[in-house]
C-alpha atoms as a PDB file:
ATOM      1  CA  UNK A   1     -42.560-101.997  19.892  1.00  0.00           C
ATOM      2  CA  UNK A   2     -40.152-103.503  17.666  1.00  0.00           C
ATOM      3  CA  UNK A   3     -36.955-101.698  16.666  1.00  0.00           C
ATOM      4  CA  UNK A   4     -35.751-101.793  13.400  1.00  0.00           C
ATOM      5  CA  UNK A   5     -32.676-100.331  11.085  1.00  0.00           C
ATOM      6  CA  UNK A   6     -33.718 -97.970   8.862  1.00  0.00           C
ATOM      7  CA  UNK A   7     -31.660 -97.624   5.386  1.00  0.00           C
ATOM      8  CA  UNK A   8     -31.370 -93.584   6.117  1.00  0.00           C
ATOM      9  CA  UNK A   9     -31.192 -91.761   2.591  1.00  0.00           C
ATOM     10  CA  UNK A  10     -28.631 -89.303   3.337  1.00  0.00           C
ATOM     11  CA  UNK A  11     -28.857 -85.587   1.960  1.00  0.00           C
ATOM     12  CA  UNK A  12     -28.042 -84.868  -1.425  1.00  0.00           C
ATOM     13  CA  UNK A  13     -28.558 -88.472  -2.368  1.00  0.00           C
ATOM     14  CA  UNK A  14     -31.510 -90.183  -4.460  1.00  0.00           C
ATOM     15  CA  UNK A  15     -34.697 -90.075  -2.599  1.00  0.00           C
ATOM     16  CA  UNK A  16     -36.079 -94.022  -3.207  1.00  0.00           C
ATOM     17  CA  UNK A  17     -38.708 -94.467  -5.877  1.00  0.00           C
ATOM     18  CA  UNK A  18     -42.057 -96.203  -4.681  1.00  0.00           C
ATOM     19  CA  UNK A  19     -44.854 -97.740  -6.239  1.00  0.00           C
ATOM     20  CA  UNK A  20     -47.990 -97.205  -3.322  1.00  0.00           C
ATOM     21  CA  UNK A  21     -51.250 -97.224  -3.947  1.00  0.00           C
ATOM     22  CA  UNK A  22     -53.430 -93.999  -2.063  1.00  0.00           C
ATOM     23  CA  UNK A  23     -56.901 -93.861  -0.821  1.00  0.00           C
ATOM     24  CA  UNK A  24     -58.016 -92.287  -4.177  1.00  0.00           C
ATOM     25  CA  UNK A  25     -58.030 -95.894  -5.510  1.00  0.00           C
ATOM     26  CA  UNK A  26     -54.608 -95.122  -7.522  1.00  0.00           C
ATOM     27  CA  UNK A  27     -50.920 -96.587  -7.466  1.00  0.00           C
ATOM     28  CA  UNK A  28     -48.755 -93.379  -7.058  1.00  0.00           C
ATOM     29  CA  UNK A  29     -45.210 -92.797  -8.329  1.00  0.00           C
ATOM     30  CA  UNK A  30     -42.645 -91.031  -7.054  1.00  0.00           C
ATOM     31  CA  UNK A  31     -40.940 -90.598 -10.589  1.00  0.00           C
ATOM     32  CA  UNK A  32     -44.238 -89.596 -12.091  1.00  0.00           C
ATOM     33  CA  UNK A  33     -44.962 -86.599  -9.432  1.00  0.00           C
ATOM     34  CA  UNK A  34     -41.455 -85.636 -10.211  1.00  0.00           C
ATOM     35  CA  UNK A  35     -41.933 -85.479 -14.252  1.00  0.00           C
ATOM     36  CA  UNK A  36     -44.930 -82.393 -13.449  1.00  0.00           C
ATOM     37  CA  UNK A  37     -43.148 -80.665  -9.901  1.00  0.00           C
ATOM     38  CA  UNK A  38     -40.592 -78.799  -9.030  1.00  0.00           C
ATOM     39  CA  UNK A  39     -40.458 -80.305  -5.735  1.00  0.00           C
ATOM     40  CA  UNK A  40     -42.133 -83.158  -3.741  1.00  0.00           C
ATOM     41  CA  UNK A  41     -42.270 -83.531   0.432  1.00  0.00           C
ATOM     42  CA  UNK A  42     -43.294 -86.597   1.470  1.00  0.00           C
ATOM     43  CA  UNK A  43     -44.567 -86.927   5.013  1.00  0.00           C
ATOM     44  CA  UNK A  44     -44.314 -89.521   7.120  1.00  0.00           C
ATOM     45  CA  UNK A  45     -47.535 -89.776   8.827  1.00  0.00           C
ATOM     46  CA  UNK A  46     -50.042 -92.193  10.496  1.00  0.00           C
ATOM     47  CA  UNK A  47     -53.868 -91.823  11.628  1.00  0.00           C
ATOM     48  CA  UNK A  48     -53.316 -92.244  14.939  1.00  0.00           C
ATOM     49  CA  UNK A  49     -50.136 -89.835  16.069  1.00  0.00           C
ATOM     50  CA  UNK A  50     -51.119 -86.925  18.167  1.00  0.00           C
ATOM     51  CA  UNK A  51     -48.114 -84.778  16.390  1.00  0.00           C
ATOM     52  CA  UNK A  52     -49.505 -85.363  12.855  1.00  0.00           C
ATOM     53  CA  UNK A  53     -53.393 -84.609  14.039  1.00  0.00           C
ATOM     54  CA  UNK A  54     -51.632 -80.932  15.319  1.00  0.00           C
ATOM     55  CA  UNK A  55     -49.690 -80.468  12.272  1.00  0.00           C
ATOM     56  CA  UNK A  56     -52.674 -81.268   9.406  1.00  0.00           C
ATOM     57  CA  UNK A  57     -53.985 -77.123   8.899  1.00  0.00           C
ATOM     58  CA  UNK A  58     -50.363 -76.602   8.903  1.00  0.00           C
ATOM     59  CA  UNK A  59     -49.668 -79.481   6.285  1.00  0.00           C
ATOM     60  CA  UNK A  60     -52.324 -78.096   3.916  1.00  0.00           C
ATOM     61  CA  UNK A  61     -51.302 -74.459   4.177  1.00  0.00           C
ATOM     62  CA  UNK A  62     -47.965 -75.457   3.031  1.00  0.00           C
ATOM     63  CA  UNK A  63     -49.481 -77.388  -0.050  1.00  0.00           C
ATOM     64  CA  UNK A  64     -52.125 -74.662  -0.361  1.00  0.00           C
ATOM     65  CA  UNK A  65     -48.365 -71.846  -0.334  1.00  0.00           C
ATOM     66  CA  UNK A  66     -46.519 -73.780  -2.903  1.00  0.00           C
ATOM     67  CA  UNK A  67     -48.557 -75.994  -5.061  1.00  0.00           C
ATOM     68  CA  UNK A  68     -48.696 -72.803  -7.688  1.00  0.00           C
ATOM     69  CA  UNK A  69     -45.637 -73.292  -8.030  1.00  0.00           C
ATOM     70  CA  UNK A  70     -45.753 -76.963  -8.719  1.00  0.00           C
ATOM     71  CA  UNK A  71     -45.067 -78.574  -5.406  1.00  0.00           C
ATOM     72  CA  UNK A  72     -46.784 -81.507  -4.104  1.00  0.00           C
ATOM     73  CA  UNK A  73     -47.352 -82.685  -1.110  1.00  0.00           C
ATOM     74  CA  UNK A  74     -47.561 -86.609  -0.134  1.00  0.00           C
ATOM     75  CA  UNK A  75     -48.528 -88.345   2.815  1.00  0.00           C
ATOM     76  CA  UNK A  76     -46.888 -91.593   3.845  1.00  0.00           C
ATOM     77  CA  UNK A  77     -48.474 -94.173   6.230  1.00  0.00           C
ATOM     78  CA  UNK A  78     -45.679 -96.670   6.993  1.00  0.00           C
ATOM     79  CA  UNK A  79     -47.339 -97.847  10.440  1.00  0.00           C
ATOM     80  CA  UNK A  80     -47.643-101.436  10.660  1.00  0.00           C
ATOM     81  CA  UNK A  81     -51.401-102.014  10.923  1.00  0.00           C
ATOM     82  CA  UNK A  82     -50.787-105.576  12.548  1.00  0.00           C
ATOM     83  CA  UNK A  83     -48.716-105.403  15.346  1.00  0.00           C
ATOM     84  CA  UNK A  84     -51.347-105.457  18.074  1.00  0.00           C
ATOM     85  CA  UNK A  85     -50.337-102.472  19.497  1.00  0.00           C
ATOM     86  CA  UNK A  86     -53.660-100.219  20.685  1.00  0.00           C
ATOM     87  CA  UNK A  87     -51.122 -97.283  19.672  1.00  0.00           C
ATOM     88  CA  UNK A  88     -52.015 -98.646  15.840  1.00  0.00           C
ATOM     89  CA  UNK A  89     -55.755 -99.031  16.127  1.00  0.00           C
ATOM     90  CA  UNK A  90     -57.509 -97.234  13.411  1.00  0.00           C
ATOM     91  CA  UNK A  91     -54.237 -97.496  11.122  1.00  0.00           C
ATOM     92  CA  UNK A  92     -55.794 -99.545   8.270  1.00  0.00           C
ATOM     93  CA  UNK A  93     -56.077 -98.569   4.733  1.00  0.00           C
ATOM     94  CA  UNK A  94     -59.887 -98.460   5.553  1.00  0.00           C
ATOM     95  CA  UNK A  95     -59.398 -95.982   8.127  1.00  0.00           C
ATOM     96  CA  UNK A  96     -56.981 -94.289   6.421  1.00  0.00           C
ATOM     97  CA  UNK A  97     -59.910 -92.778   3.779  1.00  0.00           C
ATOM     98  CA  UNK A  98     -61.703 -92.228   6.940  1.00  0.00           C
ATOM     99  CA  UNK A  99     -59.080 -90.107   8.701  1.00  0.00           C
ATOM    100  CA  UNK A 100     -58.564 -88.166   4.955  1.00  0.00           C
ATOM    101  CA  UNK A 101     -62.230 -87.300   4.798  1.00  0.00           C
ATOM    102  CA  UNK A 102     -62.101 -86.185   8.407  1.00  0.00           C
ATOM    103  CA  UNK A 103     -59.402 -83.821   7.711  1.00  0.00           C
ATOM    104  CA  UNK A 104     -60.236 -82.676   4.137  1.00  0.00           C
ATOM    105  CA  UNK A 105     -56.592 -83.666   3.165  1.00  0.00           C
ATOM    106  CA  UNK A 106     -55.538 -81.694  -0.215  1.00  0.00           C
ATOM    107  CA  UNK A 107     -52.675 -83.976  -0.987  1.00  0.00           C
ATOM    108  CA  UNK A 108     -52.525 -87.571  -1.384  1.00  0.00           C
ATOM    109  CA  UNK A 109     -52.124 -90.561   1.258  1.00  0.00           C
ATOM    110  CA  UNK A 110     -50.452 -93.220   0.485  1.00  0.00           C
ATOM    111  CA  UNK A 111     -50.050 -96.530   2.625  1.00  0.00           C
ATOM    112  CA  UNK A 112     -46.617 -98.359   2.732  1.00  0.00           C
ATOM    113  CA  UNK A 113     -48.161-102.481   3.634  1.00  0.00           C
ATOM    114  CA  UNK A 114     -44.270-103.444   3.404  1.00  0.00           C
ATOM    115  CA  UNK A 115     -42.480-100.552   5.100  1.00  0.00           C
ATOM    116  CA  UNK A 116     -39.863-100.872   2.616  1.00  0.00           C
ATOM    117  CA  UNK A 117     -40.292 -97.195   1.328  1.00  0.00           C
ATOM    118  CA  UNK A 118     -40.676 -95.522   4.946  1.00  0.00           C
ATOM    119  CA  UNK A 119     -37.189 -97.781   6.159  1.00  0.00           C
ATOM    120  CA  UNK A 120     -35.339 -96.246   3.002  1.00  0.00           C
ATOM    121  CA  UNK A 121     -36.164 -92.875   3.585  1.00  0.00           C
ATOM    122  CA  UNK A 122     -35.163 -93.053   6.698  1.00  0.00           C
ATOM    123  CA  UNK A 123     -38.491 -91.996   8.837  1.00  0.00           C
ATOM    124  CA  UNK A 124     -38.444 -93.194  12.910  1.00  0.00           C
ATOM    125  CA  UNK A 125     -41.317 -90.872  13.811  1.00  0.00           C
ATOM    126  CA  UNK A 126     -44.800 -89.303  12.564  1.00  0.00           C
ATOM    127  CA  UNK A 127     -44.836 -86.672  10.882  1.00  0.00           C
ATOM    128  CA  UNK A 128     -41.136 -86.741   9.081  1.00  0.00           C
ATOM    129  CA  UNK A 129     -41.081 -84.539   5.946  1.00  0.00           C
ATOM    130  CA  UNK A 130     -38.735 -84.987   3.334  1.00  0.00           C
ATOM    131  CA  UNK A 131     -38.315 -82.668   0.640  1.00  0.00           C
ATOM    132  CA  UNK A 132     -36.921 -83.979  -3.149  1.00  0.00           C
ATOM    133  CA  UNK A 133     -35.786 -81.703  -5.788  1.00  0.00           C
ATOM    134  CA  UNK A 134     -36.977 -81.935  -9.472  1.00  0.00           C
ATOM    135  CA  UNK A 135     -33.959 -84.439  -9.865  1.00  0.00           C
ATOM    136  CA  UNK A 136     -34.848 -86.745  -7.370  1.00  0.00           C
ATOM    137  CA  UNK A 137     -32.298 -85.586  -5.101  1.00  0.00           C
ATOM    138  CA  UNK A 138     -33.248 -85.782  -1.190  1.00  0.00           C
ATOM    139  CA  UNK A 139     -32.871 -81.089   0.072  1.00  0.00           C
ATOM    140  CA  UNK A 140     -34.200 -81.313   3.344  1.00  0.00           C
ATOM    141  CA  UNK A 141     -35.407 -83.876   6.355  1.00  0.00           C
ATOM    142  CA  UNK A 142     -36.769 -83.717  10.141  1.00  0.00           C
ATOM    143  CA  UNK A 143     -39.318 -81.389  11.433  1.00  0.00           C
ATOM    144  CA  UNK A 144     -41.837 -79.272   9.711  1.00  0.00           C
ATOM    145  CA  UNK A 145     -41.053 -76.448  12.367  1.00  0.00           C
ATOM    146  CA  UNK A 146     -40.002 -76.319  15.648  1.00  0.00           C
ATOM    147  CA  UNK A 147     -43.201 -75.786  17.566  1.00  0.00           C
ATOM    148  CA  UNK A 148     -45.134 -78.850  17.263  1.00  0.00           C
ATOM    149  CA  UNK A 149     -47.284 -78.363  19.963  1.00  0.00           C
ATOM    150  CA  UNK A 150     -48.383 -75.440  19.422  1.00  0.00           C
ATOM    151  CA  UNK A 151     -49.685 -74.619  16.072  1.00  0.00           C
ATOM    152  CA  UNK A 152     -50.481 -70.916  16.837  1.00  0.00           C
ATOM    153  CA  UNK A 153     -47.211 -70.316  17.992  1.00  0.00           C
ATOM    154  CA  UNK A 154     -44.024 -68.592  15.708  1.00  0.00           C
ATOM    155  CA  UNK A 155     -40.792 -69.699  15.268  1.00  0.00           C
ATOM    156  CA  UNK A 156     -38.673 -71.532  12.809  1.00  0.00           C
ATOM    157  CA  UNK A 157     -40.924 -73.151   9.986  1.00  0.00           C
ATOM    158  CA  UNK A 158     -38.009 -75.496   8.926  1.00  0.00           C
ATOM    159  CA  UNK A 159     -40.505 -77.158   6.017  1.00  0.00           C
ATOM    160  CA  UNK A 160     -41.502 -74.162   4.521  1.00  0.00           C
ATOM    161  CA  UNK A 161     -37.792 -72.186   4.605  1.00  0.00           C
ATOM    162  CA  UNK A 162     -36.439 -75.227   2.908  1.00  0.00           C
ATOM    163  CA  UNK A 163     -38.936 -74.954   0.132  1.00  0.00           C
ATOM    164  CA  UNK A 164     -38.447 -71.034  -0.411  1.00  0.00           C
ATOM    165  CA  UNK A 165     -34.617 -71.735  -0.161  1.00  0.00           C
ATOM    166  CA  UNK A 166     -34.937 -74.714  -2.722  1.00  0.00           C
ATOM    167  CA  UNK A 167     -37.104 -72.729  -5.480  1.00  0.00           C
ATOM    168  CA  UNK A 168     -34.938 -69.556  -4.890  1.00  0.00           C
ATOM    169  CA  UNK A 169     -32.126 -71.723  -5.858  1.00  0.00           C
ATOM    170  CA  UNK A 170     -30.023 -71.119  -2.477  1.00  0.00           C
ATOM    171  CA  UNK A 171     -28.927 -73.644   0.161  1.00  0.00           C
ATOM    172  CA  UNK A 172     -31.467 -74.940   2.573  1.00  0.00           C
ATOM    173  CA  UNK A 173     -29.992 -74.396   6.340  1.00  0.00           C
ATOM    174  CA  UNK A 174     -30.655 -76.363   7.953  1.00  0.00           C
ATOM    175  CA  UNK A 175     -30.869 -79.545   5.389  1.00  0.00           C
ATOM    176  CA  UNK A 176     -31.495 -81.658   8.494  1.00  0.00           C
ATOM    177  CA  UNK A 177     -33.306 -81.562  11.664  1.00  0.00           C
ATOM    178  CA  UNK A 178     -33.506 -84.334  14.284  1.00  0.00           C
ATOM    179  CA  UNK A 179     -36.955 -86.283  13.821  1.00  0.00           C
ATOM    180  CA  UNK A 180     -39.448 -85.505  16.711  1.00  0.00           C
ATOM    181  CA  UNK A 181     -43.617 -87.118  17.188  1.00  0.00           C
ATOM    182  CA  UNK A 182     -44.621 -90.816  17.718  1.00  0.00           C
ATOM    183  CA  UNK A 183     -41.900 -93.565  16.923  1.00  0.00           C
ATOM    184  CA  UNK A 184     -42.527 -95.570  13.930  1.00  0.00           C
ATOM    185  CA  UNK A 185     -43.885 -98.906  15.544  1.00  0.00           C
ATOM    186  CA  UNK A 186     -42.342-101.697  12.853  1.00  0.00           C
ATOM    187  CA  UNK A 187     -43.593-105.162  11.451  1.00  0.00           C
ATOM    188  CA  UNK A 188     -41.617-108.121  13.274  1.00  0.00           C
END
C-alpha cells in the first residue's frame, strides 16, 4: 500500500469541483448538481470494500429520505485500479457498472482515474461521506453512522442528522467524525 498526503478540505471551506465521468456514460459536475440541490454527499466508495458492500441499503435509503427534497447522492471510486494489489481486483470502470447493476444503485458512480478529486476532499477510507451545502461549502465529513457492522443495529446516524440539521437550517454536531472502512490504497 502506498501512503499518500491528502489535501484535507477542511469544514466550512469549498468542497473541490470535479469533472468525472459515471457509469451512465456521462461526465458529472459537481457545480452542475449544485445549480438543481439543496445539498450533495459524495461518498467515497470502491467495489471491493467490505464496509461499503454493508452500508449500500443504507446509502439508498438515505437518497430514497432526502432526494424530495433535492438532495443527491454521489458515489466516488478513487481506488487505484493498477496497483496490483488483490485488495483492488474488480475495481475497474468495467466492474464498476457491474457492481452498480448488482446493487441497483439509485445515485450515480463516478470513477476518479487521477485521484486528484478523492486527495482534495480529503477521503483515507471507503465509504467517507461528505456533505456540501447549496453554496458549495463542505457541512459535514466521516462516518455515515456509527454502527458499520451492523446495519440492523440503532445508534447515531451521523449522515442522515447532518442532513436534517443542514435543511432545518441549524448546526450539524458533529461536523466531523474520524473516517473508519478500508484505507484508500493510492497510485505510486
Amino acid at each position: 500500500m502506498n501512503i499518500l498526503e491528502t489535501i484535507d478540505t477542511p469544514i466550512g471551506s469549498y468542497a473541490p469541483d470535479f469533472e468525472l465521468p459515471g457509469i451512465d456514460g456521462r461526465v458529472h459536475h459537481l457545480s452542475r448538481y449544485l445549480e438543481n440541490s439543496r445539498s450533495v454527499c459524495v461518498i467515497s466508495m470502491c467495489n471491493h470494500c467490505p464496509y461499503v458492500d454493508g452500508y449500500i441499503d443504507r446509502l439508498k435509503n438515505i437518497q430514497a429520505e432526502f432526494s424530495p427534497s433535492n438532495f443527491t447522492l454521489i458515489g466516488l471510486n478513487g481506488s487505484d485500479v493498477n496497483s496490483g494489489e488483490d485488495i483492488n481486483a474488480g475495481s475497474n470502470f468495467e466492474d464498476m457498472k457491474v457492481f452498480s447493476q448488482r446493487h441497483e444503485l439509485s445515485f450515480p458512480y463516478l470513477w476518479d482515474t487521477t485521484q486528484d478529486v478523492t486527495r482534495s476532499f480529503g477521503a483515507i477510507s471507503t465509504p467517507t461521506a461528505f456533505l456540501i451545502d447549496n453554496e458549495g461549502i463542505l457541512r459535514y465529513k466521516g462516518q455515515i453512522d456509527d454502527h458499520p457492522q451492523d446495519p440492523s443495529a440503532t445508534g447515531v446516524d451521523y449522515l442522515r442528522n447532518a442532513i436534517a440539521s443542514l435543511f432545518q437550517g441549524q448546526e450539524i454536531q458533529p461536523a466531523q467524525t474520524q473516517q473508519v472502512g478500508t484505507p484508500l490504497v493510492w497510485r505510486k
